[in-house]
Structures are given as C-alpha cells and as structure tokens.
C-alpha atoms as a PDB file:
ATOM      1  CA  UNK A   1      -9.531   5.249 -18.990  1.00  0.00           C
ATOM      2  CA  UNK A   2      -9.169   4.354 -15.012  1.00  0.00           C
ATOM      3  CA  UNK A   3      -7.106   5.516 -12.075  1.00  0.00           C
ATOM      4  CA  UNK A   4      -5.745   2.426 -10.342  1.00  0.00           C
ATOM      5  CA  UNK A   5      -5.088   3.552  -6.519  1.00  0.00           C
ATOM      6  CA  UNK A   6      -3.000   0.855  -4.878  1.00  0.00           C
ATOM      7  CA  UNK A   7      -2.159   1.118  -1.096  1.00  0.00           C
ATOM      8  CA  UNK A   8       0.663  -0.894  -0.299  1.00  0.00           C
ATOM      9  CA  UNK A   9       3.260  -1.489   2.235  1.00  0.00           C
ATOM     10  CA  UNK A  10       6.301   0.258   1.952  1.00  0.00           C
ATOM     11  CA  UNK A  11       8.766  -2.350   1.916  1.00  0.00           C
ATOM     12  CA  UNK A  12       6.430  -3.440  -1.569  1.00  0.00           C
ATOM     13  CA  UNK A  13       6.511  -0.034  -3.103  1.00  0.00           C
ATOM     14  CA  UNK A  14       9.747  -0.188  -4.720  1.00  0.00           C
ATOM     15  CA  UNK A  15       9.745  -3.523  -6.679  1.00  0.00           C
ATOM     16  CA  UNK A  16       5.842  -2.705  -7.253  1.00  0.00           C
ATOM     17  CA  UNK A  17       6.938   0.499  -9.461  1.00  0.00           C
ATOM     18  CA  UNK A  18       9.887  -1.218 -10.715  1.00  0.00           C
ATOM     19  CA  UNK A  19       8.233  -3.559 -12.269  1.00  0.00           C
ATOM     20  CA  UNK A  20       5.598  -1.111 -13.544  1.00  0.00           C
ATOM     21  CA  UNK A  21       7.589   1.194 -15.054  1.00  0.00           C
ATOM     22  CA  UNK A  22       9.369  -1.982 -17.105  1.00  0.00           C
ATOM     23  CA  UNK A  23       5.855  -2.768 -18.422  1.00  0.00           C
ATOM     24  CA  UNK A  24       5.465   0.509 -19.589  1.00  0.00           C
ATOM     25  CA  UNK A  25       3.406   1.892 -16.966  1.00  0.00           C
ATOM     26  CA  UNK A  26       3.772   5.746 -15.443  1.00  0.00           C
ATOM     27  CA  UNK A  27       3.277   5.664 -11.554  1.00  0.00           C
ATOM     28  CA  UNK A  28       2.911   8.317  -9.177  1.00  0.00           C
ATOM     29  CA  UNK A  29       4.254   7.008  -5.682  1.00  0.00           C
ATOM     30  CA  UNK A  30       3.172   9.159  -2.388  1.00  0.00           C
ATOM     31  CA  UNK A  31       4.219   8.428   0.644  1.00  0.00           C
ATOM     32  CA  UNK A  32       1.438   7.934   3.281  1.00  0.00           C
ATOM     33  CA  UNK A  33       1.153   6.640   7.024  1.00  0.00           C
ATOM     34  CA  UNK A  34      -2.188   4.677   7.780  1.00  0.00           C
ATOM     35  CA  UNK A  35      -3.934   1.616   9.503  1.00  0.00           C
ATOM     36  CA  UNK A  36      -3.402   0.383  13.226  1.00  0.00           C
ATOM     37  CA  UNK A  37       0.405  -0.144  13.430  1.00  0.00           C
ATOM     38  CA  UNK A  38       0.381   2.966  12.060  1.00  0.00           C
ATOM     39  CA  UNK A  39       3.486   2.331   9.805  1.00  0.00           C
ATOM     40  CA  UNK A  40       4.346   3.358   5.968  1.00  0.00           C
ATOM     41  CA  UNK A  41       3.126   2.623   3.293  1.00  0.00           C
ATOM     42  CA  UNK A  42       2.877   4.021  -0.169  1.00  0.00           C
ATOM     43  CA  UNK A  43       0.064   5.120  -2.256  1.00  0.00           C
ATOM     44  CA  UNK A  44       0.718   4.184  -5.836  1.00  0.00           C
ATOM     45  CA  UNK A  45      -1.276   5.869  -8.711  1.00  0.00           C
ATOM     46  CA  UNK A  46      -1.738   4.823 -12.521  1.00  0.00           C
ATOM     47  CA  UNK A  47      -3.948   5.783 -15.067  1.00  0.00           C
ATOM     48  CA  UNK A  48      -4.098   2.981 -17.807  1.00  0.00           C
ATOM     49  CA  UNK A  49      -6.196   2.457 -20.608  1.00  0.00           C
ATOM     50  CA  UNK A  50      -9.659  -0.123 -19.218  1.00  0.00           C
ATOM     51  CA  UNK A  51      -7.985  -3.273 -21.267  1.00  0.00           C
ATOM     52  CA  UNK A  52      -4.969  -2.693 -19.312  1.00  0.00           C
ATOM     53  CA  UNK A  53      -6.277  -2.929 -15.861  1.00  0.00           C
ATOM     54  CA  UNK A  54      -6.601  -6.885 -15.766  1.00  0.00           C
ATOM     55  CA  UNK A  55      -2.407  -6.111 -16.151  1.00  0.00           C
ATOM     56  CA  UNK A  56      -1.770  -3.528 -13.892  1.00  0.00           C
ATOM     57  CA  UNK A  57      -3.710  -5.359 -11.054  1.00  0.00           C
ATOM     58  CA  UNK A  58      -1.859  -8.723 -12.082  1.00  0.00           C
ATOM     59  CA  UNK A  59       1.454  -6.866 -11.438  1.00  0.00           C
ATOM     60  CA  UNK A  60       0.751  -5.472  -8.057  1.00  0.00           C
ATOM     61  CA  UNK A  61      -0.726  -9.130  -6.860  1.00  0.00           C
ATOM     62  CA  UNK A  62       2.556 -10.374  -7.982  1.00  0.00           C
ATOM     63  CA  UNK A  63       4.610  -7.550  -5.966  1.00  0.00           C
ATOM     64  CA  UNK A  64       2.790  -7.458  -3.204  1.00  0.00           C
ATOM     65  CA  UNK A  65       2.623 -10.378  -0.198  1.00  0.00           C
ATOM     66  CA  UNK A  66       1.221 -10.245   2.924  1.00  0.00           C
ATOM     67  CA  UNK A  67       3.295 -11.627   5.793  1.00  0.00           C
ATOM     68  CA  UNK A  68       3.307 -11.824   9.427  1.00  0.00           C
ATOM     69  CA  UNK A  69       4.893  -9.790  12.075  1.00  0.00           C
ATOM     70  CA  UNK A  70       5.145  -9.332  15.722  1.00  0.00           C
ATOM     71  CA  UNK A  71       4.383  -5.534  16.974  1.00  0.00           C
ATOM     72  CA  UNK A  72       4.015  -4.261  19.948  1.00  0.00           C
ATOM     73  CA  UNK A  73       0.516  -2.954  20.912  1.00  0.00           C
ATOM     74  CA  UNK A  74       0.187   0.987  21.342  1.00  0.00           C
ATOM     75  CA  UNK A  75      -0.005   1.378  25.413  1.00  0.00           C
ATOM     76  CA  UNK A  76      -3.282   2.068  26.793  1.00  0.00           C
ATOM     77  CA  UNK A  77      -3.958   5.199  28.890  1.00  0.00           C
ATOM     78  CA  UNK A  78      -2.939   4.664  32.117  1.00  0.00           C
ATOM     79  CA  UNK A  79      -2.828   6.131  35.594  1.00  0.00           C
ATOM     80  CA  UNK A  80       0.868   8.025  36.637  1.00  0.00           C
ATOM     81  CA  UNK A  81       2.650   4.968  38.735  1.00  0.00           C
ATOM     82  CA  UNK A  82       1.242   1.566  36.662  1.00  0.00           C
ATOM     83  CA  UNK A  83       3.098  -0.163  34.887  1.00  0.00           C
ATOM     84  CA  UNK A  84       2.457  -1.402  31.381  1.00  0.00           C
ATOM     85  CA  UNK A  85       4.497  -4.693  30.096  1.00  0.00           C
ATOM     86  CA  UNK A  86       3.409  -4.901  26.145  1.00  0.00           C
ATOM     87  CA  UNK A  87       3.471  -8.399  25.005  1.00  0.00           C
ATOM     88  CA  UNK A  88       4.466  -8.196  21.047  1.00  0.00           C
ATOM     89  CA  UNK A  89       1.360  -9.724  18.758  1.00  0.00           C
ATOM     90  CA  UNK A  90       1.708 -11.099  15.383  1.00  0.00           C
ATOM     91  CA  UNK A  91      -0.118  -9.293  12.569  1.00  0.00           C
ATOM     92  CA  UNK A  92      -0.562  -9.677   9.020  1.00  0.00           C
ATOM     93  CA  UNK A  93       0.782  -7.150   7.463  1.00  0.00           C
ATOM     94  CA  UNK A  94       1.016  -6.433   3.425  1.00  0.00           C
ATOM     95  CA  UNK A  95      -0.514  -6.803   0.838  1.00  0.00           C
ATOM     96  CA  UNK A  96      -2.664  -4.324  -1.471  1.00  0.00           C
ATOM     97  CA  UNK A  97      -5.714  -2.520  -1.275  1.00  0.00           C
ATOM     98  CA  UNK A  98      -6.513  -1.518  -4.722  1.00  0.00           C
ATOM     99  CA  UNK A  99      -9.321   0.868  -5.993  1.00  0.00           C
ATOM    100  CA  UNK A 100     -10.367   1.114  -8.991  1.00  0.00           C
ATOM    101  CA  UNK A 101     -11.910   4.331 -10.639  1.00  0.00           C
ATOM    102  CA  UNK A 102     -13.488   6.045 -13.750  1.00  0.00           C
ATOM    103  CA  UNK A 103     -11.297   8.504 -15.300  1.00  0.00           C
ATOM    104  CA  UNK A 104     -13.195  11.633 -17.911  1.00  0.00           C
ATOM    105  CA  UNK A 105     -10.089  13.244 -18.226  1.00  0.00           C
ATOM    106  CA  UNK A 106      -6.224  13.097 -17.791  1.00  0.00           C
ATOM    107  CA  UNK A 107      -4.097  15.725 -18.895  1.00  0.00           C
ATOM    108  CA  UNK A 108      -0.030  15.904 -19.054  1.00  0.00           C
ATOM    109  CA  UNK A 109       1.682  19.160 -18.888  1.00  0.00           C
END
C-alpha cells in the first residue's frame, strides 16, 4: 500500500479530486500556502493499493498544467522615504509535486 502526497496549485485541486473520486479513488484535500509567490495550493492525499499508483499519478499529470504568470515581486526592505516601483515578472506556476511513500498500515474508523 502507498500514500500518494500531491502538492498542487489550487486552481488544479478541484478537477484533480474530481476526477479521482470518479476513478474510484478516496482523497483527502488540505489546504496549504507555500513556495515564493506564496499563494494556495492544495495538498492532496491518497492511499492506493502499489498497482494503482502508475494510475493515480497518470490522473494528476493529466489535471495538473503548469502555466505562466506575471507577479509582482515581494518589496525589498527599504529605508522610510524610497520609493519602490515593482515591475511584474512572469513565473511558471503549476503543476505537481508528487511524493510517493510506503504505507504499514491504514486504518478507517
């Protein structure tokens, strides 16, 4: 058995578990902040049987796209009296990080 621990952006998280839960997966979504833009994202857990992990990752690499975006950079610490003009910079942003773990024991109550 394995825990599959998928960190994806939130605008993914939705359609990710969607399409899960139609497959007959059971996901655990929590909601969790993280990276340098410092925006949402969703940490998505399923424990699957191991010759149902080749599916599970095939479903979140079909959910989940990276695409570009233009932020604006955090402000750097300044002195009182400068001023600071942020120019927006495009970032990827998406995608999945996925871990995957060993599992002794998993236990429904």
């Amino acid at each position: 058995m394995k825990l599959i621990i998928s960190i994806v952006n939130s605008d993914d998280a939705r359609p990710l578990v969607d399409q899960l839960l139609r497959k007959g997966h059971r996901a655990t979504v929590i909601s969790t902040t993280g990276g340098f833009l410092r925006e949402g994202n969703a940490t998505i857990l399923v424990v699957t049987e191991d010759e149902k992990v080749r599916e599970v990752l095939d479903t979140v690499r079909e959910n989940c796209h990276t695409r570009t975006q233009f932020v604006n950079p955090l402000p750097p610490v300044m002195e009182p009296g400068e001023l600071y003009m942020p120019t927006p910079v495009e970032v990827q942003v998406g995608g999945a990080t996925v871990f995957v773990v060993n599992v002794e024991q998993m236990a429904r109550f």
